[in-house]
PDB file of N, CA and C in Angstrom:
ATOM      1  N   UNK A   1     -79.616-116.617 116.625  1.00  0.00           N
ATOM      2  CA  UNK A   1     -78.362-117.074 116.048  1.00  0.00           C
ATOM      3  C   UNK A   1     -77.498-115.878 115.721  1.00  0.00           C
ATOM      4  N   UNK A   2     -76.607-115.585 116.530  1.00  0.00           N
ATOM      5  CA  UNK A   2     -75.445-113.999 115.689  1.00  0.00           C
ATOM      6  C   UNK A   2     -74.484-114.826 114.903  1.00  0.00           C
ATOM      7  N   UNK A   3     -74.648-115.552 114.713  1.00  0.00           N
ATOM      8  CA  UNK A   3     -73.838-115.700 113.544  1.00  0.00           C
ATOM      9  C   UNK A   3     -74.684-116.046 112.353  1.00  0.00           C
ATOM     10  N   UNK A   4     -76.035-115.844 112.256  1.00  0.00           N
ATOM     11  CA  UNK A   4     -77.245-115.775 111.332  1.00  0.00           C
ATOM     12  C   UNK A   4     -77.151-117.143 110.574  1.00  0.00           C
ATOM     13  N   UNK A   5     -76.107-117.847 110.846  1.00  0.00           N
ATOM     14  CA  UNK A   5     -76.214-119.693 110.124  1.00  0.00           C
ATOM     15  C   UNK A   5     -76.353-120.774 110.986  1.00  0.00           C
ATOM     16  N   UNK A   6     -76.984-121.866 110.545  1.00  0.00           N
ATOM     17  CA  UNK A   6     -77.442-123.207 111.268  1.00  0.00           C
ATOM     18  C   UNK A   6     -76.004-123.590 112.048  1.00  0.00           C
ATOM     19  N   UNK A   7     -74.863-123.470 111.237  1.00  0.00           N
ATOM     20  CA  UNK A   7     -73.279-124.257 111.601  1.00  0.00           C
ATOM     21  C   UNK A   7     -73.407-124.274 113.269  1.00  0.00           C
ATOM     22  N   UNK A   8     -74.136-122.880 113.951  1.00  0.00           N
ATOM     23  CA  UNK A   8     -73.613-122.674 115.367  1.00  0.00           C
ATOM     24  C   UNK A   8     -73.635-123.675 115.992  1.00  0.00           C
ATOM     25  N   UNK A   9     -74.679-124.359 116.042  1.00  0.00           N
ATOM     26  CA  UNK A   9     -75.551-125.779 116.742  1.00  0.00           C
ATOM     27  C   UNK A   9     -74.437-126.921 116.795  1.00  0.00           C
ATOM     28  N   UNK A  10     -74.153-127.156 115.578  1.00  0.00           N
ATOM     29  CA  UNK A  10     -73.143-127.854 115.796  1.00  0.00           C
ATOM     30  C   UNK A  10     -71.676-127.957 115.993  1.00  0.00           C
ATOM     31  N   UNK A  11     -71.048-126.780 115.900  1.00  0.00           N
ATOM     32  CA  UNK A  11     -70.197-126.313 116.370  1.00  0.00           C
ATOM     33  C   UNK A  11     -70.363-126.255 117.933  1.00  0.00           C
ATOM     34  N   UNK A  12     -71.051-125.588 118.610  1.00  0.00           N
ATOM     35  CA  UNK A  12     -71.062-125.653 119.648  1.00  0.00           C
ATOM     36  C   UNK A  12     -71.354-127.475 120.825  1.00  0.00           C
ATOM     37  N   UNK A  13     -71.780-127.833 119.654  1.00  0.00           N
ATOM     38  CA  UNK A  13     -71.948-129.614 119.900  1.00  0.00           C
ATOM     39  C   UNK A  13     -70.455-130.053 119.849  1.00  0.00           C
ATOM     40  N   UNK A  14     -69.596-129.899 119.032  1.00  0.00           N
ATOM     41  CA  UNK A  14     -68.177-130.262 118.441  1.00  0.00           C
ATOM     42  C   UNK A  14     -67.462-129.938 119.812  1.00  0.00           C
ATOM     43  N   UNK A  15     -67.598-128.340 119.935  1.00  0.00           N
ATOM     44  CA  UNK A  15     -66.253-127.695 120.815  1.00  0.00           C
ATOM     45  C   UNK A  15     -66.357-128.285 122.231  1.00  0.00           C
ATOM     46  N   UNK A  16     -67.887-128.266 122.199  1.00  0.00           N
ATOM     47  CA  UNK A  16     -68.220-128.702 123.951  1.00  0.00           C
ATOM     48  C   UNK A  16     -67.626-130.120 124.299  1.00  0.00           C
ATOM     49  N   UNK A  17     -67.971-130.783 123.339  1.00  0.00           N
ATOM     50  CA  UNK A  17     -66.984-132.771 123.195  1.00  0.00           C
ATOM     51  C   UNK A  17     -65.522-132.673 123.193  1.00  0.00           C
ATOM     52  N   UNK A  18     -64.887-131.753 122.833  1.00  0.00           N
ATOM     53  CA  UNK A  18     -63.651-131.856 122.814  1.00  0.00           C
ATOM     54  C   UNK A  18     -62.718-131.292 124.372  1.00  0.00           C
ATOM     55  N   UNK A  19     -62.254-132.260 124.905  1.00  0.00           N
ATOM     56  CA  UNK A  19     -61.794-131.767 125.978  1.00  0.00           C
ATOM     57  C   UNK A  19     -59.949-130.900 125.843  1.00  0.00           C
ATOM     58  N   UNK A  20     -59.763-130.762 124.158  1.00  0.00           N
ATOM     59  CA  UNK A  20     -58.880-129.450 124.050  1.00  0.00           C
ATOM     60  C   UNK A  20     -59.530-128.131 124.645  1.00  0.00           C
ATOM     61  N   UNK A  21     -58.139-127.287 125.130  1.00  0.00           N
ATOM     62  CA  UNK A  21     -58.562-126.352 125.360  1.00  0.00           C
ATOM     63  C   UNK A  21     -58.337-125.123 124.340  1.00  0.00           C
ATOM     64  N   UNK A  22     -57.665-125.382 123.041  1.00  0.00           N
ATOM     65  CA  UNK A  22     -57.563-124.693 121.697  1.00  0.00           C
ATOM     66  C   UNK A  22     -57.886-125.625 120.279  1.00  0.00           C
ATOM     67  N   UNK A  23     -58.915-125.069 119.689  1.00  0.00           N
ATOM     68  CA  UNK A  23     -59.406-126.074 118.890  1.00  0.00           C
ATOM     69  C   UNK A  23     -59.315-124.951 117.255  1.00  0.00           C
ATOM     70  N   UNK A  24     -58.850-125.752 116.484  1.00  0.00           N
ATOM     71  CA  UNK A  24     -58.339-125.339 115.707  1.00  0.00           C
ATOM     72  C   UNK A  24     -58.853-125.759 114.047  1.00  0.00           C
ATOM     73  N   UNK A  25     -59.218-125.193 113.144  1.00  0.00           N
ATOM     74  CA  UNK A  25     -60.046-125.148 111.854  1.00  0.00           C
ATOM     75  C   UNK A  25     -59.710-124.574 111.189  1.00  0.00           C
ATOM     76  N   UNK A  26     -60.604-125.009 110.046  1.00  0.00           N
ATOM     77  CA  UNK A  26     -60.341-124.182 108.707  1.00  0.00           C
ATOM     78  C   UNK A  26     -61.292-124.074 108.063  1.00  0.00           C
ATOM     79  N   UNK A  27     -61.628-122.397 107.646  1.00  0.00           N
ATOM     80  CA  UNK A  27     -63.130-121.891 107.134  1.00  0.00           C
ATOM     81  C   UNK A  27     -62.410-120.885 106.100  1.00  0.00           C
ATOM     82  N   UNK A  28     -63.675-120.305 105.190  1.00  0.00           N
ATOM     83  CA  UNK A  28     -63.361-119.185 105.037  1.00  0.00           C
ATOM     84  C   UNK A  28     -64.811-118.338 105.291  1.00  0.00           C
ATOM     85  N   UNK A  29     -65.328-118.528 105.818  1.00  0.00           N
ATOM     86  CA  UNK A  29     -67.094-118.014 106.699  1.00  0.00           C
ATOM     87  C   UNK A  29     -67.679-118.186 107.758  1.00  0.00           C
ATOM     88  N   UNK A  30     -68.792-119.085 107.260  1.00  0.00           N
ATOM     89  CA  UNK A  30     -70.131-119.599 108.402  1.00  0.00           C
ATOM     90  C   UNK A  30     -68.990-120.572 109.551  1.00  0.00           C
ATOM     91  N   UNK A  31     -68.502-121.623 109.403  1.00  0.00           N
ATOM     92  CA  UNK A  31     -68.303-122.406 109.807  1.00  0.00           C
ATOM     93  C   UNK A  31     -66.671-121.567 111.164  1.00  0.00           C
ATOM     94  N   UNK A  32     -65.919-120.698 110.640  1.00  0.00           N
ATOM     95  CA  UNK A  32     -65.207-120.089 111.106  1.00  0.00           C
ATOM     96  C   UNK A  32     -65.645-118.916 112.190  1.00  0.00           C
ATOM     97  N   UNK A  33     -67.125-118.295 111.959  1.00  0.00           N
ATOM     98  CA  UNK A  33     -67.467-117.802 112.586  1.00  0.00           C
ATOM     99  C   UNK A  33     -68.394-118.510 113.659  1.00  0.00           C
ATOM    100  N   UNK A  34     -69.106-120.247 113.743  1.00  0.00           N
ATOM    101  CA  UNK A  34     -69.344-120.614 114.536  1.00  0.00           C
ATOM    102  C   UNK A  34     -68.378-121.011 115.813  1.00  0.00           C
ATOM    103  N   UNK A  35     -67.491-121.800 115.238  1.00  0.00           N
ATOM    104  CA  UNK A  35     -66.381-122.618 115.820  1.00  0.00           C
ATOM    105  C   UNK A  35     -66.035-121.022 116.598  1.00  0.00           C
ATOM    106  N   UNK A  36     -65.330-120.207 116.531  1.00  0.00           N
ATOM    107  CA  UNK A  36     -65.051-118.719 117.562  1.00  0.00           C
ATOM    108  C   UNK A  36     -66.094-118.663 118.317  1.00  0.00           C
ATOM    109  N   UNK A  37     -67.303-118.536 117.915  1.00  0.00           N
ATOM    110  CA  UNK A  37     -68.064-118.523 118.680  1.00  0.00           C
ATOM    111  C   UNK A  37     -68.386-119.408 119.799  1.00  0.00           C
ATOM    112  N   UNK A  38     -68.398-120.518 119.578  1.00  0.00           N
ATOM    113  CA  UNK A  38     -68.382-121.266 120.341  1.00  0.00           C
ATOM    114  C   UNK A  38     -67.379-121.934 121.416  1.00  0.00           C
ATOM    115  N   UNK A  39     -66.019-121.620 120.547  1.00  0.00           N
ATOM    116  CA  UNK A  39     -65.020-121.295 121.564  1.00  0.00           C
ATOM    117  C   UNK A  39     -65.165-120.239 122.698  1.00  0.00           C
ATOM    118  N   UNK A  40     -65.549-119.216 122.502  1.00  0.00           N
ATOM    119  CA  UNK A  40     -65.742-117.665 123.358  1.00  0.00           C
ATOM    120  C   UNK A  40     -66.668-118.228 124.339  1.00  0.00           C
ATOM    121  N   UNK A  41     -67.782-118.545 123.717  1.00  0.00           N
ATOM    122  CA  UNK A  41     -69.089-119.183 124.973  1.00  0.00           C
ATOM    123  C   UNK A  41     -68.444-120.149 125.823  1.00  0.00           C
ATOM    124  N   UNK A  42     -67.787-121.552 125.226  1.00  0.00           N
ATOM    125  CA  UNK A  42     -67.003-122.069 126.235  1.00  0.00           C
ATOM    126  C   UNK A  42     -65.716-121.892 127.182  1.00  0.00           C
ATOM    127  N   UNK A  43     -65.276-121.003 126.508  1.00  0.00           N
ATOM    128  CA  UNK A  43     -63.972-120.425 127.216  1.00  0.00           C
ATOM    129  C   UNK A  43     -62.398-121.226 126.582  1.00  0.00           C
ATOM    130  N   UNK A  44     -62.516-121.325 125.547  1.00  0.00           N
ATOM    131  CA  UNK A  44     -61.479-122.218 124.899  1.00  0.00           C
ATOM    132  C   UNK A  44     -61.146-121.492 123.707  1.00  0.00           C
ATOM    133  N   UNK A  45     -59.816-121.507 123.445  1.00  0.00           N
ATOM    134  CA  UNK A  45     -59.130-120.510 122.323  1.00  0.00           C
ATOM    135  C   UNK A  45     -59.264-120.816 121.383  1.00  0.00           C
ATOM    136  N   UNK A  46     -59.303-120.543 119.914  1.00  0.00           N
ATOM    137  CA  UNK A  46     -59.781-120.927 118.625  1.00  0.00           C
ATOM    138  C   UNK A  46     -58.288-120.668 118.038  1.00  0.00           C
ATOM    139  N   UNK A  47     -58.243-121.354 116.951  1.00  0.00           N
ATOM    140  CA  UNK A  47     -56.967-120.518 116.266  1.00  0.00           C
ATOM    141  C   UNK A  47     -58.243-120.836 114.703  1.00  0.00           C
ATOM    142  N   UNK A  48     -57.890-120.227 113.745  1.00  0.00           N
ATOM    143  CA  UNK A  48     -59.140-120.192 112.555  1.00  0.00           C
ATOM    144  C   UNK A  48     -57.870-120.216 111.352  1.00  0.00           C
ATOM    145  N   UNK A  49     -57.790-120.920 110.360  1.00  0.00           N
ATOM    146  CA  UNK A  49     -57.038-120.890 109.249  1.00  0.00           C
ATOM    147  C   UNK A  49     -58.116-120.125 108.199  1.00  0.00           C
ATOM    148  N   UNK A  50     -57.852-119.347 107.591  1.00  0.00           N
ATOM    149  CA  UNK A  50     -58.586-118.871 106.734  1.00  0.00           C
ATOM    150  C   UNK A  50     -57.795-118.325 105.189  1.00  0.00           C
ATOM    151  N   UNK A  51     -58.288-118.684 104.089  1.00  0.00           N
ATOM    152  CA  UNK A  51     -57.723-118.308 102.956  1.00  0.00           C
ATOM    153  C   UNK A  51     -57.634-116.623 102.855  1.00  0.00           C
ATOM    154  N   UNK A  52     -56.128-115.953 102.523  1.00  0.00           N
ATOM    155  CA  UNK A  52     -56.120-115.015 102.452  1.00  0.00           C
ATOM    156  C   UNK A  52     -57.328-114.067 101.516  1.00  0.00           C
ATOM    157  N   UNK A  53     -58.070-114.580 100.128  1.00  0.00           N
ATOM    158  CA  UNK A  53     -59.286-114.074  99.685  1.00  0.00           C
ATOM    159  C   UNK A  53     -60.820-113.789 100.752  1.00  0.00           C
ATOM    160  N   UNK A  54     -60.278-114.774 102.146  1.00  0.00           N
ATOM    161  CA  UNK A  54     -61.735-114.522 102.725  1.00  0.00           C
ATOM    162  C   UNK A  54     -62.399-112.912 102.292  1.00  0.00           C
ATOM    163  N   UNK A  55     -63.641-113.345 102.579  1.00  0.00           N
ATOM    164  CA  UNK A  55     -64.274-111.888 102.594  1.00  0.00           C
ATOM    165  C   UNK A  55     -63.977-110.988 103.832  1.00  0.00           C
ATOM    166  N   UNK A  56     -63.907-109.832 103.718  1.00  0.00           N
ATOM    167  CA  UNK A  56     -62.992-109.033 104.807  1.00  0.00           C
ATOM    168  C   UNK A  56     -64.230-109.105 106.328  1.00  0.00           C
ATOM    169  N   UNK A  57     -65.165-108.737 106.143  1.00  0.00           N
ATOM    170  CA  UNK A  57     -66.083-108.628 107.084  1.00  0.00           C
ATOM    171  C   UNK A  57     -66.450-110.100 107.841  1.00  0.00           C
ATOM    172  N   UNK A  58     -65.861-111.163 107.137  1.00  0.00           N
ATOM    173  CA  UNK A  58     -65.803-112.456 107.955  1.00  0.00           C
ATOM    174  C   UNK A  58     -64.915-112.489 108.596  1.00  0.00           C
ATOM    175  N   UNK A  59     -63.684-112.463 108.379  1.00  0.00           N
ATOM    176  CA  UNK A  59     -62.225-112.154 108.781  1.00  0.00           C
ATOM    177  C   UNK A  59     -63.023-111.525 110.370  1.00  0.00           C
ATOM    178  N   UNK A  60     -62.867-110.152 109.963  1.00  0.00           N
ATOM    179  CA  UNK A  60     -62.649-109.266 111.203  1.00  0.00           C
ATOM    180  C   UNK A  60     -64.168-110.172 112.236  1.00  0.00           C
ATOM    181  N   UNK A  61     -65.167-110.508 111.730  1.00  0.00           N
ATOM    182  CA  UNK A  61     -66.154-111.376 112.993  1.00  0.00           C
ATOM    183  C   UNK A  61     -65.891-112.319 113.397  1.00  0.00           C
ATOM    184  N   UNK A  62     -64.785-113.124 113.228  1.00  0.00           N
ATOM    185  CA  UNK A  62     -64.298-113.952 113.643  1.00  0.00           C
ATOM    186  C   UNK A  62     -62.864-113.173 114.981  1.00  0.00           C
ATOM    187  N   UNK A  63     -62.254-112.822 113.868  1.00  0.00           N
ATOM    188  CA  UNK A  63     -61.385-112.171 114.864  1.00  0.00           C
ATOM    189  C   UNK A  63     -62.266-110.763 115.927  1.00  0.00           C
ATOM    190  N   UNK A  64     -62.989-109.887 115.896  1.00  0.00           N
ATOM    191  CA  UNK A  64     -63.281-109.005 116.657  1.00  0.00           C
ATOM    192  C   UNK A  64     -64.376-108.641 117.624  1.00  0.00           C
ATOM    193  N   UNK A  65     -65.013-109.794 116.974  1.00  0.00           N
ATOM    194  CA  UNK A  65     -66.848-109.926 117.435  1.00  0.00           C
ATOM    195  C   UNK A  65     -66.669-111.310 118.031  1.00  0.00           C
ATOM    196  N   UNK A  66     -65.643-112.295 117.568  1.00  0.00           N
ATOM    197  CA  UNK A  66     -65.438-113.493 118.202  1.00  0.00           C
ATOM    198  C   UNK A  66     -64.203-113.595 119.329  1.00  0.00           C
ATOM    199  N   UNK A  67     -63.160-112.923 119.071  1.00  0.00           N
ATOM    200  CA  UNK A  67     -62.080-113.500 119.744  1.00  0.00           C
ATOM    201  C   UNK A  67     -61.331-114.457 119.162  1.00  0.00           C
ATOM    202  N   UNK A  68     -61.319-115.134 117.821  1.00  0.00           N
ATOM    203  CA  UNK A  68     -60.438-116.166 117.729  1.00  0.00           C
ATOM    204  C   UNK A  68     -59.642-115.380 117.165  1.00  0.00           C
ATOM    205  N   UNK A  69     -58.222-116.306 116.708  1.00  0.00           N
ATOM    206  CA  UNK A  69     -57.043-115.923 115.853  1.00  0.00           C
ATOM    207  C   UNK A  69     -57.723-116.131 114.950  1.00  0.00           C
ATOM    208  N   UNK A  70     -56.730-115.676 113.637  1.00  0.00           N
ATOM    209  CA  UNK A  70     -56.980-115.711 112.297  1.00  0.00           C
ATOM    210  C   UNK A  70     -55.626-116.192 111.821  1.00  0.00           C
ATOM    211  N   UNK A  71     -55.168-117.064 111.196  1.00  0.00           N
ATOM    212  CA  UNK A  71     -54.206-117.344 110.073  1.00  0.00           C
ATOM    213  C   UNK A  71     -54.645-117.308 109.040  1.00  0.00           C
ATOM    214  N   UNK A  72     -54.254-116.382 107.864  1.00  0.00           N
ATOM    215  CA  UNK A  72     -54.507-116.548 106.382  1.00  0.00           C
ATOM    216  C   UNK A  72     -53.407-117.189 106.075  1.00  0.00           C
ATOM    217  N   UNK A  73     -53.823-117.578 104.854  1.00  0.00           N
ATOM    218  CA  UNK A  73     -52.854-119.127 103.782  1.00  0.00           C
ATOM    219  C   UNK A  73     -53.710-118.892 102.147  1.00  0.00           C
ATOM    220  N   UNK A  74     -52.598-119.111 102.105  1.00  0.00           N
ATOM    221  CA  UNK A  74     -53.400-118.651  99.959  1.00  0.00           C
ATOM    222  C   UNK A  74     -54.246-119.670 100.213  1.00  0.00           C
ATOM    223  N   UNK A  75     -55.401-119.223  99.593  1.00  0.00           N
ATOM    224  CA  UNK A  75     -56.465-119.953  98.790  1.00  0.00           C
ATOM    225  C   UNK A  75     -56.957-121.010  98.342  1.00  0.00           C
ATOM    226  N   UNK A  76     -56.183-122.215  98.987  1.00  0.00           N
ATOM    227  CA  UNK A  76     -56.413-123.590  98.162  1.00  0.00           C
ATOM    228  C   UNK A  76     -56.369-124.377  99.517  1.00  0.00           C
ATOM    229  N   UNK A  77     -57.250-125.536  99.038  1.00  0.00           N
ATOM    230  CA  UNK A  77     -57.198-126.502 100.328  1.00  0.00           C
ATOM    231  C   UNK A  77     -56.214-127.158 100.782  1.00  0.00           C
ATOM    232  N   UNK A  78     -55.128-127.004 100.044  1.00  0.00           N
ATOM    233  CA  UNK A  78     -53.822-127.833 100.374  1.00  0.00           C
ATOM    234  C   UNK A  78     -53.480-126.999 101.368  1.00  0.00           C
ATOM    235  N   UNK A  79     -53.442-125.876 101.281  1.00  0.00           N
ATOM    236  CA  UNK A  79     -52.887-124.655 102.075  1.00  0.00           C
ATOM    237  C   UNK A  79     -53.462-124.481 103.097  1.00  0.00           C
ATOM    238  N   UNK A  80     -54.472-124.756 103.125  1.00  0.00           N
ATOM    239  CA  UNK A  80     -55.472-124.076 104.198  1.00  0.00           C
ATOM    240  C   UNK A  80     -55.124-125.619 105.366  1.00  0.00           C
ATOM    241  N   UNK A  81     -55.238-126.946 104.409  1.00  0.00           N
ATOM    242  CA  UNK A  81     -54.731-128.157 105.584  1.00  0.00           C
ATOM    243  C   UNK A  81     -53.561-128.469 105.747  1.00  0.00           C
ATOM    244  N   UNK A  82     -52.379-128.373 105.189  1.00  0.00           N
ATOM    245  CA  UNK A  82     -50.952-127.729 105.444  1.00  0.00           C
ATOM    246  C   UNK A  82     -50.816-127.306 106.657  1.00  0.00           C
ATOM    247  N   UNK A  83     -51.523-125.662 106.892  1.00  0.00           N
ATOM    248  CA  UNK A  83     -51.202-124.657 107.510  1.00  0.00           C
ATOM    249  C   UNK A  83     -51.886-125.533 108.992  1.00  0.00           C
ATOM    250  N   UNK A  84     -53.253-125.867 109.064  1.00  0.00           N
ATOM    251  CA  UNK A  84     -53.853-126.011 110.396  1.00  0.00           C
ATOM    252  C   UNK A  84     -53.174-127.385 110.567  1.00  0.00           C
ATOM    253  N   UNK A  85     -52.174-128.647 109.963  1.00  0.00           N
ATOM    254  CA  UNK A  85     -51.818-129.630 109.955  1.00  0.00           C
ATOM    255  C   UNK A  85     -50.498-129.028 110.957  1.00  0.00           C
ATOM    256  N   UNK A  86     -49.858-127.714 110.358  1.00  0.00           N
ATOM    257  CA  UNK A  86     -48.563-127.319 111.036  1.00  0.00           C
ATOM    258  C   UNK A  86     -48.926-126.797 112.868  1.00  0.00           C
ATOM    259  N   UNK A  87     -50.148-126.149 112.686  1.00  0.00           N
ATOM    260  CA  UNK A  87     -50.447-125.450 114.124  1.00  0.00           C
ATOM    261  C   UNK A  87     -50.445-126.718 115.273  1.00  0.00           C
ATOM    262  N   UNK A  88     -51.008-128.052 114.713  1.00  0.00           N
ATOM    263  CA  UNK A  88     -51.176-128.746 115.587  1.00  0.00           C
ATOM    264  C   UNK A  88     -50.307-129.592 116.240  1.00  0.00           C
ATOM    265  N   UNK A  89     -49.249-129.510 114.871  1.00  0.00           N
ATOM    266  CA  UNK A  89     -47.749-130.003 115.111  1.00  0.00           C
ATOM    267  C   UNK A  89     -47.211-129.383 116.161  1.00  0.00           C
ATOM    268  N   UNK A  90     -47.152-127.983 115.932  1.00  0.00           N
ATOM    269  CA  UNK A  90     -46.881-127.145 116.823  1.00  0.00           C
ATOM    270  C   UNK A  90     -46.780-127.237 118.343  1.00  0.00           C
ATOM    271  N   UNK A  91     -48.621-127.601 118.383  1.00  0.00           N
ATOM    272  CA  UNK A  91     -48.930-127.320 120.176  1.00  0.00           C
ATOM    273  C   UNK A  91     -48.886-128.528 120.703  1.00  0.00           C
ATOM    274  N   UNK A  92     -48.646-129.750 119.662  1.00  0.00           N
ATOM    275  CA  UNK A  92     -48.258-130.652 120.095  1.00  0.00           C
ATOM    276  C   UNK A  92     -46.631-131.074 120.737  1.00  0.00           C
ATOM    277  N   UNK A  93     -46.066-130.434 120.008  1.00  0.00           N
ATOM    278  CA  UNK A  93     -44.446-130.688 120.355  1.00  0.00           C
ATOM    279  C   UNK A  93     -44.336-129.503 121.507  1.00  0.00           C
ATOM    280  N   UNK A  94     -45.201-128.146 121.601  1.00  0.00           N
ATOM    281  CA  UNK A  94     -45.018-127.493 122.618  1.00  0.00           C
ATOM    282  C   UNK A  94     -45.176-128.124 124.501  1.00  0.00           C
ATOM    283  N   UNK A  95     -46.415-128.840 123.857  1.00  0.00           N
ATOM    284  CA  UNK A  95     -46.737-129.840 125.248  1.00  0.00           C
ATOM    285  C   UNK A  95     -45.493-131.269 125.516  1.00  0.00           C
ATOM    286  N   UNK A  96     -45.026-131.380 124.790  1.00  0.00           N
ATOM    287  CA  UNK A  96     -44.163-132.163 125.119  1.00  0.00           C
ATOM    288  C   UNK A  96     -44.809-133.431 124.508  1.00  0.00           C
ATOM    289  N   UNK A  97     -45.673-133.579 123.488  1.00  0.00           N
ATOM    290  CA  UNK A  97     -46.210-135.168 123.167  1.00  0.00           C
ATOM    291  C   UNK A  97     -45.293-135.835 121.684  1.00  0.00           C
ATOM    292  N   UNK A  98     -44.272-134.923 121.054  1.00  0.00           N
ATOM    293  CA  UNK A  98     -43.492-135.402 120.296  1.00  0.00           C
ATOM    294  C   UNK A  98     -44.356-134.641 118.349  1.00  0.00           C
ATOM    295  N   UNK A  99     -43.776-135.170 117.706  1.00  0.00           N
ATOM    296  CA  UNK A  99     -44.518-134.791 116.504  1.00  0.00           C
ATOM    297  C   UNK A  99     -46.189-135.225 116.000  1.00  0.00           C
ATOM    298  N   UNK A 100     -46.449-134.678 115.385  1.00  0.00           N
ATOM    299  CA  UNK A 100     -48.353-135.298 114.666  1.00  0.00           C
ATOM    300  C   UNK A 100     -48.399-135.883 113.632  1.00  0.00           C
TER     301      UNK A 100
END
Protein backbone atom coordinates (compact mmCIF):
# COMPACT_ATOMS: atom_id res chain seq x y z
CA UNK A 1 0.00 0.00 0.00
CA UNK A 2 2.15 3.60 -0.72
CA UNK A 3 -0.21 5.32 0.52
CA UNK A 4 0.23 3.14 3.91
CA UNK A 5 -3.96 3.35 4.43
CA UNK A 6 -6.84 0.81 3.73
CA UNK A 7 -8.83 4.04 1.70
CA UNK A 8 -6.65 2.79 -1.54
CA UNK A 9 -8.91 -0.33 -2.14
CA UNK A 10 -11.65 1.53 -2.34
CA UNK A 11 -10.83 4.36 -3.99
CA UNK A 12 -9.47 2.56 -6.61
CA UNK A 13 -12.99 0.52 -6.65
CA UNK A 14 -14.78 4.20 -6.87
CA UNK A 15 -12.44 5.75 -9.71
CA UNK A 16 -12.42 2.55 -11.82
CA UNK A 17 -16.74 2.73 -11.80
CA UNK A 18 -16.76 6.07 -12.76
CA UNK A 19 -16.65 6.54 -16.40
CA UNK A 20 -15.47 10.50 -15.72
CA UNK A 21 -12.38 11.20 -16.91
CA UNK A 22 -11.62 13.94 -13.90
CA UNK A 23 -12.91 12.97 -10.65
CA UNK A 24 -12.98 15.32 -8.14
CA UNK A 25 -12.97 15.32 -3.92
CA UNK A 26 -12.46 16.53 -0.89
CA UNK A 27 -9.82 15.34 1.77
CA UNK A 28 -7.50 16.71 3.90
CA UNK A 29 -5.18 13.15 3.94
CA UNK A 30 -5.67 9.37 3.55
CA UNK A 31 -8.59 9.63 1.40
CA UNK A 32 -6.95 12.54 -0.94
CA UNK A 33 -3.97 10.67 -1.28
CA UNK A 34 -5.88 7.46 -2.42
CA UNK A 35 -8.34 9.00 -4.88
CA UNK A 36 -4.68 10.65 -6.84
CA UNK A 37 -3.56 7.64 -6.63
CA UNK A 38 -5.84 5.94 -8.14
CA UNK A 39 -6.52 8.42 -10.62
CA UNK A 40 -2.59 8.18 -11.81
CA UNK A 41 -2.95 4.18 -12.00
CA UNK A 42 -6.04 4.70 -14.11
CA UNK A 43 -5.07 7.48 -16.17
CA UNK A 44 -7.77 10.01 -15.14
CA UNK A 45 -7.13 13.55 -13.66
CA UNK A 46 -7.94 14.24 -10.04
CA UNK A 47 -8.63 17.72 -9.00
CA UNK A 48 -8.35 17.30 -4.72
CA UNK A 49 -10.06 20.19 -2.58
CA UNK A 50 -8.13 20.36 0.43
CA UNK A 51 -8.40 22.71 3.55
CA UNK A 52 -5.74 25.27 3.51
CA UNK A 53 -4.47 23.80 7.36
CA UNK A 54 -3.81 20.37 5.55
CA UNK A 55 -0.68 18.96 6.81
CA UNK A 56 2.07 20.09 4.39
CA UNK A 57 3.59 16.64 3.58
CA UNK A 58 0.00 15.44 2.51
CA UNK A 59 -0.48 18.36 0.32
CA UNK A 60 2.76 17.92 -1.60
CA UNK A 61 1.90 13.55 -1.91
CA UNK A 62 -0.92 14.18 -3.36
CA UNK A 63 0.24 16.81 -5.58
CA UNK A 64 4.02 15.39 -6.31
CA UNK A 65 4.15 11.69 -5.62
CA UNK A 66 0.51 11.60 -7.04
CA UNK A 67 -0.10 13.97 -9.81
CA UNK A 68 -3.37 15.39 -8.75
CA UNK A 69 -4.28 19.16 -8.40
CA UNK A 70 -4.65 20.61 -5.17
CA UNK A 71 -7.25 23.41 -4.33
CA UNK A 72 -6.99 24.76 -0.80
CA UNK A 73 -10.28 26.44 0.80
CA UNK A 74 -10.28 27.54 4.53
CA UNK A 75 -10.94 24.90 6.78
CA UNK A 76 -14.52 24.12 7.18
CA UNK A 77 -16.77 21.76 5.39
CA UNK A 78 -18.88 24.32 3.93
CA UNK A 79 -15.82 25.44 2.13
CA UNK A 80 -14.28 22.53 1.26
CA UNK A 81 -18.15 21.47 -0.48
CA UNK A 82 -18.71 24.97 -1.86
CA UNK A 83 -15.40 24.87 -3.51
CA UNK A 84 -15.57 21.06 -5.14
CA UNK A 85 -19.61 21.96 -5.71
CA UNK A 86 -18.05 25.09 -7.92
CA UNK A 87 -15.31 22.82 -9.90
CA UNK A 88 -18.05 20.67 -11.08
CA UNK A 89 -20.18 23.49 -12.08
CA UNK A 90 -17.41 24.45 -13.88
CA UNK A 91 -16.54 21.33 -16.12
CA UNK A 92 -19.90 20.98 -16.46
CA UNK A 93 -20.85 24.22 -18.24
CA UNK A 94 -17.30 23.80 -19.94
CA UNK A 95 -18.70 20.62 -21.75
CA UNK A 96 -21.59 22.25 -22.77
CA UNK A 97 -24.25 20.30 -20.29
CA UNK A 98 -25.60 23.70 -18.77
CA UNK A 99 -25.35 24.41 -14.87
CA UNK A 100 -25.16 21.58 -11.66
Amino acid sequence: QKVGAFKIRGAVNAVSLSSAECVVTQSSGNHAQAIALACKQLGKQAIIVMPEDSPLVKVNAVRETYGAEVRLCKPTQEAREAMSADIVAAAKRDRGEGSA
